[in-house]
C-alpha atoms as a PDB file:
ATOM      1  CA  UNK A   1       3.741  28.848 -19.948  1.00  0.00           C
ATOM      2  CA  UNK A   2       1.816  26.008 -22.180  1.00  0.00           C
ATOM      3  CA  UNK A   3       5.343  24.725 -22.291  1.00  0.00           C
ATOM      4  CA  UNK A   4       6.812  24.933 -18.580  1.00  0.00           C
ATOM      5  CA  UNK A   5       3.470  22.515 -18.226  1.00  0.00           C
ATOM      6  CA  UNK A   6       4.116  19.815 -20.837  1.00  0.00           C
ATOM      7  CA  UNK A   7       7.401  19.444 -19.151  1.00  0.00           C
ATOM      8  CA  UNK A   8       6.305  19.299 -15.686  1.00  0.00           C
ATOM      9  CA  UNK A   9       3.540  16.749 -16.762  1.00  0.00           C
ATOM     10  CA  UNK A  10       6.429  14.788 -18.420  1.00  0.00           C
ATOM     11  CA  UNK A  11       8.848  15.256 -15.636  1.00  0.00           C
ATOM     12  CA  UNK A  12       6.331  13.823 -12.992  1.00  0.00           C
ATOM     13  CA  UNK A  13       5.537  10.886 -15.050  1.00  0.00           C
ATOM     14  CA  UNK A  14       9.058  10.083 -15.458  1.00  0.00           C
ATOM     15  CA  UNK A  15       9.284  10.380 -11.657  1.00  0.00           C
ATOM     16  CA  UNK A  16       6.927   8.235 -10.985  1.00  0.00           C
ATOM     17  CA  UNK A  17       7.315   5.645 -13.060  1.00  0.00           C
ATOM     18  CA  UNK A  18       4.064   5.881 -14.585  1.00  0.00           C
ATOM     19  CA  UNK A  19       2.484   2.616 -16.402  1.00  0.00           C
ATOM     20  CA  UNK A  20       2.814   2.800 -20.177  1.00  0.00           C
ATOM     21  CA  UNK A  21       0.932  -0.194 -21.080  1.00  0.00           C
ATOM     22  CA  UNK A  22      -2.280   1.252 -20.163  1.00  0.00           C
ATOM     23  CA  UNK A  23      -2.778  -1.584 -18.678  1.00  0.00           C
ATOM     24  CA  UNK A  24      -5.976  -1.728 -15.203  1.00  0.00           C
ATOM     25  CA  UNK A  25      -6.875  -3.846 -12.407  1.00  0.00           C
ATOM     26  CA  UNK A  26      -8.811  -1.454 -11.189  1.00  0.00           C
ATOM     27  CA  UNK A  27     -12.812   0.026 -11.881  1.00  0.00           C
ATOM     28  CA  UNK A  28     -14.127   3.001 -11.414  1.00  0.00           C
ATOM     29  CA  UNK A  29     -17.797   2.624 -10.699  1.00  0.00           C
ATOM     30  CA  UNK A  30     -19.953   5.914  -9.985  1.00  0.00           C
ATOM     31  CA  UNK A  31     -20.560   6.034  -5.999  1.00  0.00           C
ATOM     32  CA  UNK A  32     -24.317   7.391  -4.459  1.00  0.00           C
ATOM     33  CA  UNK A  33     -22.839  10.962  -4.477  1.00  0.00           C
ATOM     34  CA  UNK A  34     -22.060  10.500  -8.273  1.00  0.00           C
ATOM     35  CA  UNK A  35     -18.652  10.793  -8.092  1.00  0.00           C
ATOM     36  CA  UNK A  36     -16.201   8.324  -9.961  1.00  0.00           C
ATOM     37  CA  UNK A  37     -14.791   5.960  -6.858  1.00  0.00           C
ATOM     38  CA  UNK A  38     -11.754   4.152  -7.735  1.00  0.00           C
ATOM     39  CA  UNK A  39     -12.225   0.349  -6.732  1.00  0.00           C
ATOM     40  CA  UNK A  40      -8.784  -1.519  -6.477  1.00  0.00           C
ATOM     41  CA  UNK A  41      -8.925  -5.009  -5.390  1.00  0.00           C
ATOM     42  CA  UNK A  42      -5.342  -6.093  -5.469  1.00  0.00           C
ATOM     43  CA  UNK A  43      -3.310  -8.983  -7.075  1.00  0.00           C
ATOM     44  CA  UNK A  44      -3.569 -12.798  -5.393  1.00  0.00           C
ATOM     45  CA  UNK A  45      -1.003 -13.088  -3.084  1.00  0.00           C
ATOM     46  CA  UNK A  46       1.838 -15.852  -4.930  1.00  0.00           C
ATOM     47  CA  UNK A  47       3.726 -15.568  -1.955  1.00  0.00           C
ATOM     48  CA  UNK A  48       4.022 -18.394   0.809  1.00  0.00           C
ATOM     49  CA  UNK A  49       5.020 -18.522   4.428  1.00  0.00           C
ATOM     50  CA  UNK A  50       5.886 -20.743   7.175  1.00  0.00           C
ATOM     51  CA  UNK A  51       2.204 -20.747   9.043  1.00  0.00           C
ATOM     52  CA  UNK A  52      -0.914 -19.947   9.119  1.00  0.00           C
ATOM     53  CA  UNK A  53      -0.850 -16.704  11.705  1.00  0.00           C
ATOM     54  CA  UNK A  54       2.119 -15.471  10.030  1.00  0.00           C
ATOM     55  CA  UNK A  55      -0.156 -15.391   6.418  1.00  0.00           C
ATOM     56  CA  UNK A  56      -2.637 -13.836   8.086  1.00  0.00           C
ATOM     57  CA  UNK A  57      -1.079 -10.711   9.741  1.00  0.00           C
ATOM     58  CA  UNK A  58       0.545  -9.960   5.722  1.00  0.00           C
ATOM     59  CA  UNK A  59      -2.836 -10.543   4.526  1.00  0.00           C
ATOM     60  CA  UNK A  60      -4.427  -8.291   7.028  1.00  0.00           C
ATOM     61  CA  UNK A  61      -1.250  -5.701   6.177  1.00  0.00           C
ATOM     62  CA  UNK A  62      -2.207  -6.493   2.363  1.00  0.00           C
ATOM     63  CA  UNK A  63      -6.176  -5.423   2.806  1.00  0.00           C
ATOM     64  CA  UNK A  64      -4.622  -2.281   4.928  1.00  0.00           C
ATOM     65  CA  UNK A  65      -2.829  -1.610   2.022  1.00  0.00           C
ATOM     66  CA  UNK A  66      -6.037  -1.688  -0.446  1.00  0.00           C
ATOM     67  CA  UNK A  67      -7.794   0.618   1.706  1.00  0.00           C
ATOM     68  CA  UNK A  68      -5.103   3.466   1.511  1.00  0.00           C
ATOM     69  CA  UNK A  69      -4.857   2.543  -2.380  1.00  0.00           C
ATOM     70  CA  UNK A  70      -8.817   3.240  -2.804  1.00  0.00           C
ATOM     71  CA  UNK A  71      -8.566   6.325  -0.263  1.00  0.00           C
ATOM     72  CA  UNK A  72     -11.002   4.572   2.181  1.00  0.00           C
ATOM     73  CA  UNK A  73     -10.445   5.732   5.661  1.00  0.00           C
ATOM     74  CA  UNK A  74     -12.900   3.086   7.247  1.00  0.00           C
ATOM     75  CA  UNK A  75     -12.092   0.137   5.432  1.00  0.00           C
ATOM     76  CA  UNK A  76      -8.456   1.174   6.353  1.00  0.00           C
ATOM     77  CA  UNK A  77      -9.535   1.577   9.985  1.00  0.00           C
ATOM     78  CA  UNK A  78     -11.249  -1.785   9.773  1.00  0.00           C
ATOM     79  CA  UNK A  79      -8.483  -3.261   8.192  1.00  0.00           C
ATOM     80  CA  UNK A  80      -5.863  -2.289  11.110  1.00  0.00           C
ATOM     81  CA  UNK A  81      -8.231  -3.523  13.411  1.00  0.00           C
ATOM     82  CA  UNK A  82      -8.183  -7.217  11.830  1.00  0.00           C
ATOM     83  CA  UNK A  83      -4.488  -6.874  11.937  1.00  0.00           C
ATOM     84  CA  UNK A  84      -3.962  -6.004  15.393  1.00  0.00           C
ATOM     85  CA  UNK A  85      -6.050  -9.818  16.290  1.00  0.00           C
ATOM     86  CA  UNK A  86      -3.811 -11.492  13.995  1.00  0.00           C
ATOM     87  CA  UNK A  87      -0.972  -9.947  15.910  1.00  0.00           C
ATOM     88  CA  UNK A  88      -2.208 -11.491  19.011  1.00  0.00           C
ATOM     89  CA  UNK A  89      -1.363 -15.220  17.693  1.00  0.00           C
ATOM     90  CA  UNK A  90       2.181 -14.251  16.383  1.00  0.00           C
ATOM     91  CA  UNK A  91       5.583 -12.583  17.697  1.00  0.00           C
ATOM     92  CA  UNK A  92       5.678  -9.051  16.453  1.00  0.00           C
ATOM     93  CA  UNK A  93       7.709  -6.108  17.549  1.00  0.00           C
ATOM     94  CA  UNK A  94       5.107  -4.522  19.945  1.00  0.00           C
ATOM     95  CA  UNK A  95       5.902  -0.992  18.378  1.00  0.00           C
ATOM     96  CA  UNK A  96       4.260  -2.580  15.330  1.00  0.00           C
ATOM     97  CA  UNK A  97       0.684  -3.124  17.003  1.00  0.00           C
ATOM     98  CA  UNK A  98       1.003   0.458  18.509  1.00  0.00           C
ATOM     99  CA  UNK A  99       1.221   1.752  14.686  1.00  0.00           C
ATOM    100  CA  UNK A 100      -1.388  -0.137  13.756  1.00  0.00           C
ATOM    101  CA  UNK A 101      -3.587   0.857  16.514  1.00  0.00           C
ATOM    102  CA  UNK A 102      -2.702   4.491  15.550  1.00  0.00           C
ATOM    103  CA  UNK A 103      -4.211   3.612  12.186  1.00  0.00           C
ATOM    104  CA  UNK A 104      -7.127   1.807  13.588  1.00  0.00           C
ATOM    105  CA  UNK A 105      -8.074   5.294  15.997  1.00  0.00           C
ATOM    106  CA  UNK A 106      -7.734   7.604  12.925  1.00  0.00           C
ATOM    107  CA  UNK A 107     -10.576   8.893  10.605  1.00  0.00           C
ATOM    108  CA  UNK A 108      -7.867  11.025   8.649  1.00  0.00           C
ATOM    109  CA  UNK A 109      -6.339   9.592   5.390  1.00  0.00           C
ATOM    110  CA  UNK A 110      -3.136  11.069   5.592  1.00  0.00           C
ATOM    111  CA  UNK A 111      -2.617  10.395   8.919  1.00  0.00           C
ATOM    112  CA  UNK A 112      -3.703   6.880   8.280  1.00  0.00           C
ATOM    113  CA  UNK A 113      -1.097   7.342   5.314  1.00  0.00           C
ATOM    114  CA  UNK A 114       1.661   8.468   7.524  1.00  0.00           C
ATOM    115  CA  UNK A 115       1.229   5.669  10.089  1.00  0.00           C
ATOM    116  CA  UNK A 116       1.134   2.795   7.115  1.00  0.00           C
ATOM    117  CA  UNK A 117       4.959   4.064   6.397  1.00  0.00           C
ATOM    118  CA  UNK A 118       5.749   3.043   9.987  1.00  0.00           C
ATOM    119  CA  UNK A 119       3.814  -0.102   9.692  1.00  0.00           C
ATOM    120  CA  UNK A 120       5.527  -1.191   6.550  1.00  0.00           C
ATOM    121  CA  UNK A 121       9.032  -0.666   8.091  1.00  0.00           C
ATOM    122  CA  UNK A 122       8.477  -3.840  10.466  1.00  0.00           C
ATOM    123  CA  UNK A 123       6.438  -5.800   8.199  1.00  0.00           C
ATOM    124  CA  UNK A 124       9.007  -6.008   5.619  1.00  0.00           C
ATOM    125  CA  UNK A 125      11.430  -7.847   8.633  1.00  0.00           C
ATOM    126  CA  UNK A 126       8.317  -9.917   9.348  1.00  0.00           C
ATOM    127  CA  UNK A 127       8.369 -10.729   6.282  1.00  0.00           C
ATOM    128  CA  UNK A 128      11.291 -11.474   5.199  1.00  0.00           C
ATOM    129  CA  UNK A 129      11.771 -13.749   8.232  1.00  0.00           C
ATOM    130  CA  UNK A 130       8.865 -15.944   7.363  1.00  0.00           C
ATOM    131  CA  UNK A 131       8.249 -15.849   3.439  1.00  0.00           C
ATOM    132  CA  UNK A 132       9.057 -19.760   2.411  1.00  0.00           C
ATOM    133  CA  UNK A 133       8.017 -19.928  -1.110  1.00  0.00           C
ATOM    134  CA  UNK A 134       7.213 -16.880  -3.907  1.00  0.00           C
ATOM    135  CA  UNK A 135       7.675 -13.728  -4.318  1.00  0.00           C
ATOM    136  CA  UNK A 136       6.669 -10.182  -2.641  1.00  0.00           C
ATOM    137  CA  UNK A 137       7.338  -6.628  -4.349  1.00  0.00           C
ATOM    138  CA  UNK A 138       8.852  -3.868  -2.105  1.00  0.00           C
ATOM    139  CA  UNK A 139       7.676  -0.803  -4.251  1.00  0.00           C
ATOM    140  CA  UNK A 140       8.894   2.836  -3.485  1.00  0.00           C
ATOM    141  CA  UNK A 141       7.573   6.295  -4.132  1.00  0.00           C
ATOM    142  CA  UNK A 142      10.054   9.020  -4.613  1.00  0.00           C
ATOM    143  CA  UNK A 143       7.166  11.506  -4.292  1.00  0.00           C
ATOM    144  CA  UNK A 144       5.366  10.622  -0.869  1.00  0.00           C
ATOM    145  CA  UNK A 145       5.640  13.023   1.967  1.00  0.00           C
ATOM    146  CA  UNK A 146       6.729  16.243   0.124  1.00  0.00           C
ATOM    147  CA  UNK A 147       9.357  14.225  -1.852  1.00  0.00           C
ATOM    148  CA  UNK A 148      10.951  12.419   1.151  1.00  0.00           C
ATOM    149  CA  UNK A 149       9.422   9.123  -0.406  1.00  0.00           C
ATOM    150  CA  UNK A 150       7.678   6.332   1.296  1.00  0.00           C
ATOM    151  CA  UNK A 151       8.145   2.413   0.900  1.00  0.00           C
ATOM    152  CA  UNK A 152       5.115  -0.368   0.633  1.00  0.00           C
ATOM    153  CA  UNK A 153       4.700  -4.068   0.175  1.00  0.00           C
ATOM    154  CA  UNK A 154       2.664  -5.536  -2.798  1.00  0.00           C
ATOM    155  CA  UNK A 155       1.641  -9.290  -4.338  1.00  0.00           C
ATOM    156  CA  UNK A 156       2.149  -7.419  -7.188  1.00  0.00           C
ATOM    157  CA  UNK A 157       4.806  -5.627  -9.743  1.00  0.00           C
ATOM    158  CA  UNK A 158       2.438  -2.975 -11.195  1.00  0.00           C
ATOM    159  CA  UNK A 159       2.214  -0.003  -8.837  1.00  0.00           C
ATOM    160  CA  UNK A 160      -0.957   0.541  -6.984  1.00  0.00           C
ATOM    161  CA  UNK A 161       0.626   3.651  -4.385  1.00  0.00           C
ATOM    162  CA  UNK A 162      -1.180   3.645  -1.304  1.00  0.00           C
ATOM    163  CA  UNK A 163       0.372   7.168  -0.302  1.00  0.00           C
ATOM    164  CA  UNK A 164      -1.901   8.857  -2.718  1.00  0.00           C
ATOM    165  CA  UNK A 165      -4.577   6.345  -4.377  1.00  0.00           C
ATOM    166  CA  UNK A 166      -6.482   7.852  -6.947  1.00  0.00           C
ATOM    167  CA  UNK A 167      -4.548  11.100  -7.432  1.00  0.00           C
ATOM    168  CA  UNK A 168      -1.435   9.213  -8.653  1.00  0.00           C
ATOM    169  CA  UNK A 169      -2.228   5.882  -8.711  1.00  0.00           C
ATOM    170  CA  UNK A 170       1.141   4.386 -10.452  1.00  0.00           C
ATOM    171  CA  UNK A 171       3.497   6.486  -9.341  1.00  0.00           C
ATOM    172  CA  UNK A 172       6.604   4.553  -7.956  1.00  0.00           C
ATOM    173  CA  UNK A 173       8.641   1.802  -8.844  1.00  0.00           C
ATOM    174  CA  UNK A 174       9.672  -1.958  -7.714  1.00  0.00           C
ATOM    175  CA  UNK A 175      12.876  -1.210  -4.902  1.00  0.00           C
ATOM    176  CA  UNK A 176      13.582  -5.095  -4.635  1.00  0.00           C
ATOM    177  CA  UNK A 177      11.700  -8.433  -4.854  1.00  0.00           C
ATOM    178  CA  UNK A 178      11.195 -10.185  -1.221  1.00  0.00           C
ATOM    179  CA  UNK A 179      11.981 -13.626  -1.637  1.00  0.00           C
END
C-alpha cells in the first residue's frame, strides 16, 4: 500500500508539471479564522497592446484570474464585474460578457471555475488580435475538470492554476507563448 502511494504522489507530480526549483511568488499569511490563506499576487504584465481599453479588459481578465488562483469567490466576483465595464469601451464577442456576468452572479468557486474556462476561450482571440509587443503564456492543466483539462492565460511562465489554487497550485504546463 505505502508503495501504490509513493507512486501515485510521483505520478501526479509528473502530471502536473510540478515546480522543482522550489521556487514562490506567493505568501501564506494566517487569515482571522487562523487558517493558512494563500496570497498570490501575480507576475507584471510584459505584454503590450494596441490601446488602452484593450489593456484593460486583459488586465481585468488577469485580476479574474488571481482571484480563482487564491480561491477567492468575491474578489473573483468583483473582478468579473470590472471586466464586464471594460467590455463596454471595446468590441468583444457578446457571448464573452454573458460568461463573465455568469461569473460575476456566482458565490460558488467551482462554478466561478467552470465559467473562467469559457471566458479564457475568447480572450485568448482577443488577445491574440491585439497583443503588439511581449509576450503572454497560454498554460494548460491536464487535470482540471475530472481530467478533461482546462486552458488559462498568464504574464507569467511559472504555473499559478486557477482551476484549483491552493490544492495544486503548479500543476500544468506552458501550451504556447502568445506573441
Amino acid at each position: 500500500m505505502k508503495n501504490i502511494t509513493i507512486i501515485f504522489i510521483s505520478a501526479l507530480l509528473l502530471a502536473c508539471g510540478e515546480n522543482k526549483s522550489g521556487e514562490k511568488t506567493v505568501t501564506v499569511s494566517e487569515g482571522d479564522s487562523g487558517k493558512h490563506e494563500l496570497v498570490y499576487n501575480g507576475a507584471k504584465r510584459e505584454a503590450q497592446f494596441k490601446n488602452e481599453e484593450v489593456t484593460s479588459v486583459y488586465d481585468a481578465y488577469n485580476k479574474l484570474k488571481i482571484a480563482l488562483v487564491n480561491t477567492d469567490a468575491e474578489a473573483a466576483q468583483d473582478a468579473a464585474e470590472d471586466m464586464i465595464s471594460k467590455m463596454e469601451a471595446v468590441e468583444v464577442e457578446a457571448d464573452l460578457k454573458q460568461v463573465a456576468q455568469s461569473i460575476a452572479s456566482s458565490k460558488d468557486i467551482n462554478k466561478q471555475r467552470a465559467s473562467f474556462e469559457k471566458l479564457t476561450a475568447g480572450i485568448k482571440t482577443f488577445v491574440e488580435e491585439n497583443i503588439s509587443d511581449g509576450t503572454l503564456y497560454y498554460q494548460y492543466c491536464p487535470m482540471a475538470f475530472d481530467g478533461k483539462g482546462a486552458y488559462w492565460i498568464s504574464n507569467e511562465k511559472k504555473i499559478f492554476n486557477p482551476y484549483f489554487g491552493d490544492v495544486m497550485l503548479n500543476c500544468g504546463t506552458v501550451s504556447e507563448e502568445i506573441k
